[in-house]
N, C-alpha and C. Protein backbone atom coordinates (compact mmCIF):
# COMPACT_ATOMS: atom_id res chain seq x y z
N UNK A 1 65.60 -18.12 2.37
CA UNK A 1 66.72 -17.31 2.83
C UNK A 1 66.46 -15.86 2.42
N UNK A 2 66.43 -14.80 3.50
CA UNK A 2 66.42 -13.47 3.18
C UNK A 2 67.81 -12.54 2.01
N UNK A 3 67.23 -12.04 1.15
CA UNK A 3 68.34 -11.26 0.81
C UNK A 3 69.41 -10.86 1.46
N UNK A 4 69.25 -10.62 2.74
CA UNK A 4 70.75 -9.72 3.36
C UNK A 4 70.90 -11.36 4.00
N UNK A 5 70.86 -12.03 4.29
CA UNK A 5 71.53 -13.83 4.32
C UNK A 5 72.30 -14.20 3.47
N UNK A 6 71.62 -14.10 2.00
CA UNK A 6 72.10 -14.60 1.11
C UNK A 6 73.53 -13.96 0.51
N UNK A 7 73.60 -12.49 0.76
CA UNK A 7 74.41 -11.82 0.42
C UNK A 7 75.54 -12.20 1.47
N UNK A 8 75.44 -11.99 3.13
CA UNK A 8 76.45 -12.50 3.29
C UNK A 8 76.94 -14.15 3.55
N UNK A 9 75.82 -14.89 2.94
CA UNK A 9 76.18 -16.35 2.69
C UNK A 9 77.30 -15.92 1.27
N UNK A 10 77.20 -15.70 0.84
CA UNK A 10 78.62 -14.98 -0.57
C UNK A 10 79.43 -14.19 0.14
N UNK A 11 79.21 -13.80 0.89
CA UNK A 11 80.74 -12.77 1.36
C UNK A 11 81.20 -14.13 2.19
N UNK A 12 81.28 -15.02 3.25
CA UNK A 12 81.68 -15.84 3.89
C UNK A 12 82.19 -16.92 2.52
N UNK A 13 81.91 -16.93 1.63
CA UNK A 13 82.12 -18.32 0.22
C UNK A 13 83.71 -17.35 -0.19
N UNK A 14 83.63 -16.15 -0.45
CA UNK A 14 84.47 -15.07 -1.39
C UNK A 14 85.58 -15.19 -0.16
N UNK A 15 85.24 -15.06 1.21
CA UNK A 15 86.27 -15.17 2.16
C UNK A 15 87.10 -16.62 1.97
N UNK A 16 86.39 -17.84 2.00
CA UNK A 16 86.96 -18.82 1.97
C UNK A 16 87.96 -19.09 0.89
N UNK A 17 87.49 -18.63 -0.62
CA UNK A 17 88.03 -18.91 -1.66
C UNK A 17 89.39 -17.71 -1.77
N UNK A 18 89.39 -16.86 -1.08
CA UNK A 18 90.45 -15.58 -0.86
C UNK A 18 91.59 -16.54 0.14
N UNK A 19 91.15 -17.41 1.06
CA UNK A 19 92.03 -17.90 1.45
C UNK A 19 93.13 -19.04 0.73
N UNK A 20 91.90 -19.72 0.01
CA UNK A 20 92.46 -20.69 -1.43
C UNK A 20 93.65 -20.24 -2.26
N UNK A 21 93.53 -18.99 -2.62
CA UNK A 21 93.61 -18.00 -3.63
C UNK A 21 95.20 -17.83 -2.96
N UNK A 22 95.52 -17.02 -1.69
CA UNK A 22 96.14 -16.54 -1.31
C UNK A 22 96.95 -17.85 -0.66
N UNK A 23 96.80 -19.48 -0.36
CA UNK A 23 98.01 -20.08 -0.41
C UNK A 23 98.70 -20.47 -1.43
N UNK A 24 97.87 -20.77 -2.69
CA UNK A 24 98.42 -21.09 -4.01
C UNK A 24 98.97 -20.31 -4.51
N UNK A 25 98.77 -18.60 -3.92
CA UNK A 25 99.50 -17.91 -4.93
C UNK A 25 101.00 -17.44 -4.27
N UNK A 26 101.08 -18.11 -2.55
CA UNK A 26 102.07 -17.59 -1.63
C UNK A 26 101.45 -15.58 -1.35
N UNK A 27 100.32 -15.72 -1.00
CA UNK A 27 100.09 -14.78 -0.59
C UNK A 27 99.72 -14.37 0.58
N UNK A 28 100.54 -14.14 1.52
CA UNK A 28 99.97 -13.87 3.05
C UNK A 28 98.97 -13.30 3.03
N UNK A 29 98.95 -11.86 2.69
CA UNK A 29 98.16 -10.83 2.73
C UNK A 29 96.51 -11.14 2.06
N UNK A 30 96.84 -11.70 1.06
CA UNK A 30 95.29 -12.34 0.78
C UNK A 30 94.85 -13.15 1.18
N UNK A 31 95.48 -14.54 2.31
CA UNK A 31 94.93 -14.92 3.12
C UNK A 31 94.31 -15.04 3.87
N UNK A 32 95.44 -13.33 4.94
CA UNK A 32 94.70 -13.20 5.92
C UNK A 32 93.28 -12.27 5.74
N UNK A 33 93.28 -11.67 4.91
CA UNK A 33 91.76 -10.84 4.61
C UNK A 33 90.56 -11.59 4.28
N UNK A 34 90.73 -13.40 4.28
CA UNK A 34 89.69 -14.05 5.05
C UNK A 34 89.21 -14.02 6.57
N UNK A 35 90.35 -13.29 7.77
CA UNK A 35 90.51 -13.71 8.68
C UNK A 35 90.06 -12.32 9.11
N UNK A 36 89.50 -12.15 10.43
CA UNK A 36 89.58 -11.22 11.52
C UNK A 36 90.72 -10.86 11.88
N UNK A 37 91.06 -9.81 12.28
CA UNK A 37 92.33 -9.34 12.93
C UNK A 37 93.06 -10.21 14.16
N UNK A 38 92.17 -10.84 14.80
CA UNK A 38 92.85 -11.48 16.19
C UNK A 38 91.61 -12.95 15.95
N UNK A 39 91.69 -12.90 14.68
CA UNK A 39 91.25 -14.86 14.46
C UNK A 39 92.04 -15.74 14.78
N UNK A 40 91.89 -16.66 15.58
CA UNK A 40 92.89 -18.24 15.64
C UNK A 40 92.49 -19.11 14.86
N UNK A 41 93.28 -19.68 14.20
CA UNK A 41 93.60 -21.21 13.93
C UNK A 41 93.69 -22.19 14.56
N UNK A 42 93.57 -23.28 13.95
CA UNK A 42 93.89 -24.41 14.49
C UNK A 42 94.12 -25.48 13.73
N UNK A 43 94.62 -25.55 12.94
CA UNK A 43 95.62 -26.57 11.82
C UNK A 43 96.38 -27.72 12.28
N UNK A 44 96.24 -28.07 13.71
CA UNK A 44 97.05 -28.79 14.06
C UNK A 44 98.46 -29.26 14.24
N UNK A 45 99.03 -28.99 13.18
CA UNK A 45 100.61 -28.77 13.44
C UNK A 45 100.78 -26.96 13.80
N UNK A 46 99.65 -26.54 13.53
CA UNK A 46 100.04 -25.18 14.69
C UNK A 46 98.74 -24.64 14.98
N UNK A 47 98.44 -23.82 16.06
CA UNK A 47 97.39 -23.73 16.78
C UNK A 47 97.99 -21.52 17.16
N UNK A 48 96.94 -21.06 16.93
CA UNK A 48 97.78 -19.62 16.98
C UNK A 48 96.71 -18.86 16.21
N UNK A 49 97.61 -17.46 16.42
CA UNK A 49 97.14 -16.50 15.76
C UNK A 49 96.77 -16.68 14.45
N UNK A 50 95.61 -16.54 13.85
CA UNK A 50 95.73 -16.34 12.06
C UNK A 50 96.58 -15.90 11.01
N UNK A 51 97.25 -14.71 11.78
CA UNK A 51 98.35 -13.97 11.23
C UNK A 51 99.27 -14.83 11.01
N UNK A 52 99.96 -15.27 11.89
CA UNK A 52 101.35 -16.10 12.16
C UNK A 52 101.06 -17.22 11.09
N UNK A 53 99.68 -17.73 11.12
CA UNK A 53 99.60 -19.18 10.43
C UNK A 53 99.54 -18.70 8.88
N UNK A 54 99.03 -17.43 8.52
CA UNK A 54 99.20 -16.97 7.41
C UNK A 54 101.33 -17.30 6.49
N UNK A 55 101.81 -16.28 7.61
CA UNK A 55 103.34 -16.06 7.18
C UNK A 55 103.76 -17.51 7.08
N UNK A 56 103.20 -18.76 8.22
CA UNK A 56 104.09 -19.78 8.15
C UNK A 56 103.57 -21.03 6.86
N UNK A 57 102.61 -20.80 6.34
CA UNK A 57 102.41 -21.09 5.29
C UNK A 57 102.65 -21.02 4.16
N UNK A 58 102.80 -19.40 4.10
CA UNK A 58 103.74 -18.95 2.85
C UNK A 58 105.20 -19.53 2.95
N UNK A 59 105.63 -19.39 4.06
CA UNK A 59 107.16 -19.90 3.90
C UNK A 59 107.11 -21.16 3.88
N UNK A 60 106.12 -22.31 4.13
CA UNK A 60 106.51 -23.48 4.15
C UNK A 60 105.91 -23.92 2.81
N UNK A 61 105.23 -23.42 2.29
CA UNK A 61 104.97 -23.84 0.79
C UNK A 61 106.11 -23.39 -0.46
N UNK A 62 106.89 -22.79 0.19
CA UNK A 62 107.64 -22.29 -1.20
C UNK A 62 108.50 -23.75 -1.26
N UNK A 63 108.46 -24.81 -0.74
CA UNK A 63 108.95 -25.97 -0.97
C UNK A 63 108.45 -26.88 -2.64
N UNK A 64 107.43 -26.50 -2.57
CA UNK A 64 106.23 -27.23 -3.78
C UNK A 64 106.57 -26.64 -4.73
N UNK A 65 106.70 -27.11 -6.15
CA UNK A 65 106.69 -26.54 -7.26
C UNK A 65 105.02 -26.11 -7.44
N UNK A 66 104.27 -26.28 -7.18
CA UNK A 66 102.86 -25.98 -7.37
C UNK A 66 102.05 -26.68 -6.02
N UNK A 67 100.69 -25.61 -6.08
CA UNK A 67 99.80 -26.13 -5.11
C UNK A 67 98.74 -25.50 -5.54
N UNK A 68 97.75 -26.84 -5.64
CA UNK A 68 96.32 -26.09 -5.27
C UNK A 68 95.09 -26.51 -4.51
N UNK A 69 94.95 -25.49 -3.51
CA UNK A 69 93.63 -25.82 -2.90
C UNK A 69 91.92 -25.43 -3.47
N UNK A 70 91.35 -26.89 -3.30
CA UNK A 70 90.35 -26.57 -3.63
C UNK A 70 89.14 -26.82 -2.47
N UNK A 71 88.15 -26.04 -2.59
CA UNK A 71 87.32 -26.43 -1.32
C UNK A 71 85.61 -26.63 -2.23
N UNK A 72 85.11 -27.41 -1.60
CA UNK A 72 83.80 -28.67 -2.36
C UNK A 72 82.90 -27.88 -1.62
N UNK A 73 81.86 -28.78 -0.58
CA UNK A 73 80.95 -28.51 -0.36
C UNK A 73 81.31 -27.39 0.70
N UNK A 74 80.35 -26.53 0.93
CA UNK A 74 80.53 -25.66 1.96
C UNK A 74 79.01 -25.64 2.40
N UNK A 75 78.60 -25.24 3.71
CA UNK A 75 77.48 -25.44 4.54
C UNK A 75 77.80 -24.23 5.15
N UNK A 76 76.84 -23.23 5.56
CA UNK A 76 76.62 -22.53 6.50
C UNK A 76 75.83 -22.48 7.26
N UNK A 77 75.24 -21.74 8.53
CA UNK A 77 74.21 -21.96 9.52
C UNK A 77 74.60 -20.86 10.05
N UNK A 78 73.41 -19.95 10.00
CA UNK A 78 73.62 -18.64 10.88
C UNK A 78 72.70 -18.67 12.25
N UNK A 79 73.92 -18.52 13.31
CA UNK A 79 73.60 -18.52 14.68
C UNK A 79 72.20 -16.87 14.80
N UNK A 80 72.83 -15.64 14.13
CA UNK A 80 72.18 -14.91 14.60
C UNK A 80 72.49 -13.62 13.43
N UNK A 81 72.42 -12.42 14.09
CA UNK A 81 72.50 -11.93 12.28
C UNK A 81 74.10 -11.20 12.59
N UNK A 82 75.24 -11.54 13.44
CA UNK A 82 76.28 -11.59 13.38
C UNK A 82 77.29 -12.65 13.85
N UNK A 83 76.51 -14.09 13.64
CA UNK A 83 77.79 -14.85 14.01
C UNK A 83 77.06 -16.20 13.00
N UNK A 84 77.72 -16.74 12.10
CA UNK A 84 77.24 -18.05 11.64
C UNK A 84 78.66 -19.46 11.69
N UNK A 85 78.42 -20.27 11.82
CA UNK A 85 79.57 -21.40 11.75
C UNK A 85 79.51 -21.94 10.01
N UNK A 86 80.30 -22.67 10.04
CA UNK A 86 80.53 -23.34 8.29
C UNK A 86 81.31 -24.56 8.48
N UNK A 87 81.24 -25.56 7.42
CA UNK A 87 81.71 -26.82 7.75
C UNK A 87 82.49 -26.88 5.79
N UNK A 88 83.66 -26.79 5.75
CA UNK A 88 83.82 -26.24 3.80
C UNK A 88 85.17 -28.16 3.95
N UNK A 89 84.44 -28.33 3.12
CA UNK A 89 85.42 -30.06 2.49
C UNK A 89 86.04 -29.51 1.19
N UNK A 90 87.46 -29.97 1.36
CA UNK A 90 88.74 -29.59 0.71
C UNK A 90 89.64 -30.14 0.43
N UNK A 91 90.31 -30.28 -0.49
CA UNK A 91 91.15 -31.21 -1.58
C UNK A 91 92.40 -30.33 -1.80
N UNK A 92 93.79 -30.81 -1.16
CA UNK A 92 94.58 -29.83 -1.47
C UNK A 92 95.75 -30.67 -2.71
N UNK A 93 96.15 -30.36 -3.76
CA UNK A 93 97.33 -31.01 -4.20
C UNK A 93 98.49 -30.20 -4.14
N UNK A 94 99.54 -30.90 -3.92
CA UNK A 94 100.50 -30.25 -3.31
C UNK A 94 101.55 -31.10 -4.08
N UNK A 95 102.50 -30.66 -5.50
CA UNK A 95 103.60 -31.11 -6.17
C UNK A 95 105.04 -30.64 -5.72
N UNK A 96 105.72 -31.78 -5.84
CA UNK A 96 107.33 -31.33 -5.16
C UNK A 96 108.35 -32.39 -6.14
N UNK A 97 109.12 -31.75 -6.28
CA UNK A 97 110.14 -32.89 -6.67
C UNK A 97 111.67 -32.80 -5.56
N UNK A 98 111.44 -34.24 -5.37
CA UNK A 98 112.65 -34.48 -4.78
C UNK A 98 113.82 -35.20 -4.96
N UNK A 99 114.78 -34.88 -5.08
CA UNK A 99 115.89 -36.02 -5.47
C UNK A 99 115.58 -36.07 -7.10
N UNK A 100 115.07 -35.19 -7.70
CA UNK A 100 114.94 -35.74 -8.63
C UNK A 100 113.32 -36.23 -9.04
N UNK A 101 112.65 -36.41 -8.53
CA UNK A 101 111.75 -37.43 -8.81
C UNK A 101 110.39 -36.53 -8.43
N UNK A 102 109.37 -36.21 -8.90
CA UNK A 102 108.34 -35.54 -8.76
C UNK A 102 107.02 -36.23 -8.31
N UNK A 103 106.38 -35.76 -7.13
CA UNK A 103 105.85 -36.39 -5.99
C UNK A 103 104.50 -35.38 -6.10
N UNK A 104 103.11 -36.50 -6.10
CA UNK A 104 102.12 -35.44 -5.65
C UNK A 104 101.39 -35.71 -4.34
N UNK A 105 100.87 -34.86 -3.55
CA UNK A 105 100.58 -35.08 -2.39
C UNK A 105 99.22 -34.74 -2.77
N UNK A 106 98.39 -35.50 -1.62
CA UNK A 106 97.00 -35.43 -1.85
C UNK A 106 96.55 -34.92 -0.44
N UNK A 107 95.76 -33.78 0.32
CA UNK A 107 95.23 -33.62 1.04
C UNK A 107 93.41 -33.80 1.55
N UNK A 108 93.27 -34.47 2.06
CA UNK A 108 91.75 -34.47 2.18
C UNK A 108 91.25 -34.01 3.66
N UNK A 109 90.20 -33.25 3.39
CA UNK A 109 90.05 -32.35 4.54
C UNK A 109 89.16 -31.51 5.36
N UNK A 110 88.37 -30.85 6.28
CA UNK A 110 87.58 -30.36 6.16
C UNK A 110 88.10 -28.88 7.35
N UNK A 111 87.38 -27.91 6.66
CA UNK A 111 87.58 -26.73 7.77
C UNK A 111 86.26 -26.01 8.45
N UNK A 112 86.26 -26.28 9.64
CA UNK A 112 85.04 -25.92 10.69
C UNK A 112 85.35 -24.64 11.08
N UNK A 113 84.74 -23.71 10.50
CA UNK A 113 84.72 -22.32 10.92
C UNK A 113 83.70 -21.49 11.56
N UNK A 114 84.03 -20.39 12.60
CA UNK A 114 82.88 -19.67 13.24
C UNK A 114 83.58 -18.51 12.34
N UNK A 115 82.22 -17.95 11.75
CA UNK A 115 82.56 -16.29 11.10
C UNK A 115 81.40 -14.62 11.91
N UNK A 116 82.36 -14.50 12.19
CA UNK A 116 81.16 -12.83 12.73
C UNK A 116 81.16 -11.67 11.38
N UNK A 117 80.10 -11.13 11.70
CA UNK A 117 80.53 -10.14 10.69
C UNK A 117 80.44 -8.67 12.27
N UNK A 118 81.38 -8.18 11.77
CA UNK A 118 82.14 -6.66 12.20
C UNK A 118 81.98 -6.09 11.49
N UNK A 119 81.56 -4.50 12.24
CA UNK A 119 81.18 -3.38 11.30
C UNK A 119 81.32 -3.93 9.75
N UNK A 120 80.02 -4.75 9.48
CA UNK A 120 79.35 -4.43 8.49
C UNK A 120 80.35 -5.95 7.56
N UNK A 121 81.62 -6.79 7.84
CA UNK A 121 82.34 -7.28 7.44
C UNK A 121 82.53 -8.41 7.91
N UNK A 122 81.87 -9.68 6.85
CA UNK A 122 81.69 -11.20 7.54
C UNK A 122 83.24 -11.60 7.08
N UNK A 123 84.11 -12.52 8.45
CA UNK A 123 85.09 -13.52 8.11
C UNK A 123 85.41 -14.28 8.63
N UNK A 124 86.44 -14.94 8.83
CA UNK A 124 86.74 -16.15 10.11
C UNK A 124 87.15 -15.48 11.49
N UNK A 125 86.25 -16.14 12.05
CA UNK A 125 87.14 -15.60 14.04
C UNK A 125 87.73 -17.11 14.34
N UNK A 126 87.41 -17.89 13.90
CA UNK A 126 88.41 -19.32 14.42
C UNK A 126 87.91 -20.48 13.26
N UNK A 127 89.07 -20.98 13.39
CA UNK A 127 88.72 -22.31 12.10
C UNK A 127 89.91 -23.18 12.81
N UNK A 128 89.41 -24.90 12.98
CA UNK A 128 89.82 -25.38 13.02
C UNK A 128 89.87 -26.78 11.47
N UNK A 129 90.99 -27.36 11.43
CA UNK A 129 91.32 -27.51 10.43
C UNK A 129 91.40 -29.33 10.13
N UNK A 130 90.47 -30.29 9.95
CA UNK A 130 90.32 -31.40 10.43
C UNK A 130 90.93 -31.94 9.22
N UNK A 131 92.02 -32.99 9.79
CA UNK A 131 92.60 -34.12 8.74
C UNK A 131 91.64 -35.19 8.41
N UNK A 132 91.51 -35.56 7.02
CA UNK A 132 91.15 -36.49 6.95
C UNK A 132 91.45 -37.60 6.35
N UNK A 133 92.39 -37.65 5.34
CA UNK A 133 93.53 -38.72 4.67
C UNK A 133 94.40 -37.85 4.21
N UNK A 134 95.49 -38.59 3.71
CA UNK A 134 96.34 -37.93 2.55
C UNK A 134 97.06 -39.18 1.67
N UNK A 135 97.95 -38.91 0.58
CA UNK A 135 98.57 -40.09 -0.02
C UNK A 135 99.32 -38.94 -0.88
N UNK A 136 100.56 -39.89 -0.71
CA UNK A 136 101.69 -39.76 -1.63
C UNK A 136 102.09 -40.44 -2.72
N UNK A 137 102.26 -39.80 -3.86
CA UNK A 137 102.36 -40.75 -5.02
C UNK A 137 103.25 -40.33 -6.39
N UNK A 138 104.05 -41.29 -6.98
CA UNK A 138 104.59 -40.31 -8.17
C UNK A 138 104.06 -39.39 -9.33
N UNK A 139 104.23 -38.66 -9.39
CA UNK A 139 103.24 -37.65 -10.39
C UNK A 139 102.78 -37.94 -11.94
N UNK A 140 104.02 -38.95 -12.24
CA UNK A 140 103.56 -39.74 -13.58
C UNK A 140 104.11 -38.65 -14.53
N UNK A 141 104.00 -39.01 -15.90
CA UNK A 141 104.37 -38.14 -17.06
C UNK A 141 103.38 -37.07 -17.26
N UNK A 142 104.04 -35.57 -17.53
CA UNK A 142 102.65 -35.19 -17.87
C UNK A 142 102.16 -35.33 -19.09
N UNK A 143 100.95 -34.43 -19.38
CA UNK A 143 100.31 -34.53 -20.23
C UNK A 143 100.87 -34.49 -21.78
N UNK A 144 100.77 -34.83 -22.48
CA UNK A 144 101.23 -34.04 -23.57
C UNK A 144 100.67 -32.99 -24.20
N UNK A 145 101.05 -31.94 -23.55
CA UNK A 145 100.83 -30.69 -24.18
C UNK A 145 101.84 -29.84 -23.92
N UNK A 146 102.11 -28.54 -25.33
CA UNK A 146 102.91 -27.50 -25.44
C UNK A 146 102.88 -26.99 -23.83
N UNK A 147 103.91 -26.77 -23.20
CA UNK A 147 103.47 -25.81 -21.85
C UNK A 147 104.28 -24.62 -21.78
N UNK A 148 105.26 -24.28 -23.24
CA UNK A 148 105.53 -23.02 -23.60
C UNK A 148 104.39 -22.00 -23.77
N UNK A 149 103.27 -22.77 -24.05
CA UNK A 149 101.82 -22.13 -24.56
C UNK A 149 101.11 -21.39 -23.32
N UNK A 150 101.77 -21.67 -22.05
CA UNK A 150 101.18 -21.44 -20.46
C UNK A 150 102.15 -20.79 -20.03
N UNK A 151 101.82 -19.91 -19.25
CA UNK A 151 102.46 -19.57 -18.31
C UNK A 151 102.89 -20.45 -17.35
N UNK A 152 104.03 -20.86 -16.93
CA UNK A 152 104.41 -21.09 -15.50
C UNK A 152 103.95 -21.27 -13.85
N UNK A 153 103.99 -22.14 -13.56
CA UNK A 153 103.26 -22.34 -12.26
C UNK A 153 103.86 -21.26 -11.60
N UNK A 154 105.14 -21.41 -11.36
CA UNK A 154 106.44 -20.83 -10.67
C UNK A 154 106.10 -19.53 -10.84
N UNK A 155 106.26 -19.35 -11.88
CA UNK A 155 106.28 -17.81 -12.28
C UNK A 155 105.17 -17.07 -11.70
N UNK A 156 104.01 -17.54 -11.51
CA UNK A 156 102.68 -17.00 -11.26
C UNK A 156 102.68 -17.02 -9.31
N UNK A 157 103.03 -18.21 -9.16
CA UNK A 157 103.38 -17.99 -7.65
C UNK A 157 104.21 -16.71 -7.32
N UNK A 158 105.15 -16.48 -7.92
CA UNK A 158 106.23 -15.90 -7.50
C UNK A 158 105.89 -14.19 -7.77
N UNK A 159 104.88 -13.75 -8.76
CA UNK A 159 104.56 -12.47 -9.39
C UNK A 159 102.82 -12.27 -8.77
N UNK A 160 102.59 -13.30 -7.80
CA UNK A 160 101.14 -12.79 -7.27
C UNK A 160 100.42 -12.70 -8.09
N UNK A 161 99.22 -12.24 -7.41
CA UNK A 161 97.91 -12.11 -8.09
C UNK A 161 97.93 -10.88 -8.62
N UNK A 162 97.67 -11.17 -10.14
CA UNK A 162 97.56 -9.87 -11.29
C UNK A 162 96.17 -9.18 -10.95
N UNK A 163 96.02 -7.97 -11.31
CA UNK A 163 95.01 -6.77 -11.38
C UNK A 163 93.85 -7.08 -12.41
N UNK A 164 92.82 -7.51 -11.93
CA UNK A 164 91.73 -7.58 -12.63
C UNK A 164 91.14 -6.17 -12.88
C-alpha cells in the first residue's frame, strides 16, 4: 500500500469512528462530518439524506440511558484514487429502562459504504446499513463498583464532546 493510500485508508477509519463518537455522544454535528454534504443513507427504517438521518438519530436516542457503538473489522478497497467502498461490522449496545426495569439491546450489524474524497477530503457519499441480529435482555445487576468515582453516562451525553 502506497503512503498517500494508507493515509487516506486512516482518514476513511477517523470518519467512521467520528460517526460512532457523534451517536453516543447525541451529536449531530459530529456525525455528519463523517458524511458528504448531499450523502444518503440507508438504514432501513429510513432511507434519505445523511443530514436528516443525522438529526433523527439524535432525537431518537435520547430515549436510552446510554449507548455505545462499536465498529470491528473494517475493509477497504480503493476503486481509484478518489472513490473506495468499505464493508465496517458493528456492535451497537443500546440501555433503557422501562417501567422500571433496565433493558439492554444488542445490535449486530454491518455498514457498506462508498467514500470519495473531495477537494482533498475522504467521507461517506452513501452507506447502506445491513441488519444482522439483535436481542433483548435484562441488564442484570451492575458491577460492583463506586460509580460516584465516574462520571455519568447522562451527563457526558448531555455536555458533548470535551476539548482535547
Amino acid at each position: 500500500m502506497t503512503p498517500e493510500r494508507a493515509a487516506a485508508a486512516e482518514e476513511i477509519r477517523q470518519a467512521a469512528l467520528r460517526y460512532c463518537r457523534g451517536v453516543d455522544r447525541l451529536d449531530a454535528e459530529l456525525m455528519f462530518s463523517a458524511y458528504h454534504p448531499d450523502a444518503v443513507d440507508d438504514h432501513g427504517v429510513f432511507v434519505g439524506p445523511a443530514r436528516d438521518l443525522c438529526d433523527r438519530v439524535v432525537r431518537s436516542h435520547q430515549r436510552y440511558d446510554a449507548t455505545m457503538h462499536c465498529v470491528l473489522n473494517h475493509a477497504i478497497d480503493f476503486v481509484d484514487e478518489v472513490t473506495a467502498t468499505g464493508e465496517i461490522y458493528n456492535v451497537t449496545y443500546l440501555r433503557a429502562t422501562v417501567d422500571g426495569v433496565t433493558q439492554l439491546h444488542t445490535w449486530w450489524g454491518r455498514y457498506l459504504d462508498r467514500y470519495e474524497c473531495r477537494e482533498g477530503r475522504w467521507a461517506i457519499a452513501h452507506r447502506v446499513c445491513v441488519h444482522e441480529w439483535t436481542q433483548t435482555e435484562p441488564a442484570g445487576e451492575p458491577m460492583p463498583v463506586d460509580a460516584s468515582l465516574f462520571r455519568p453516562g447522562h451527563v457526558d451525553r448531555a455536555a458533548g464532546i470535551p476539548t482535547f
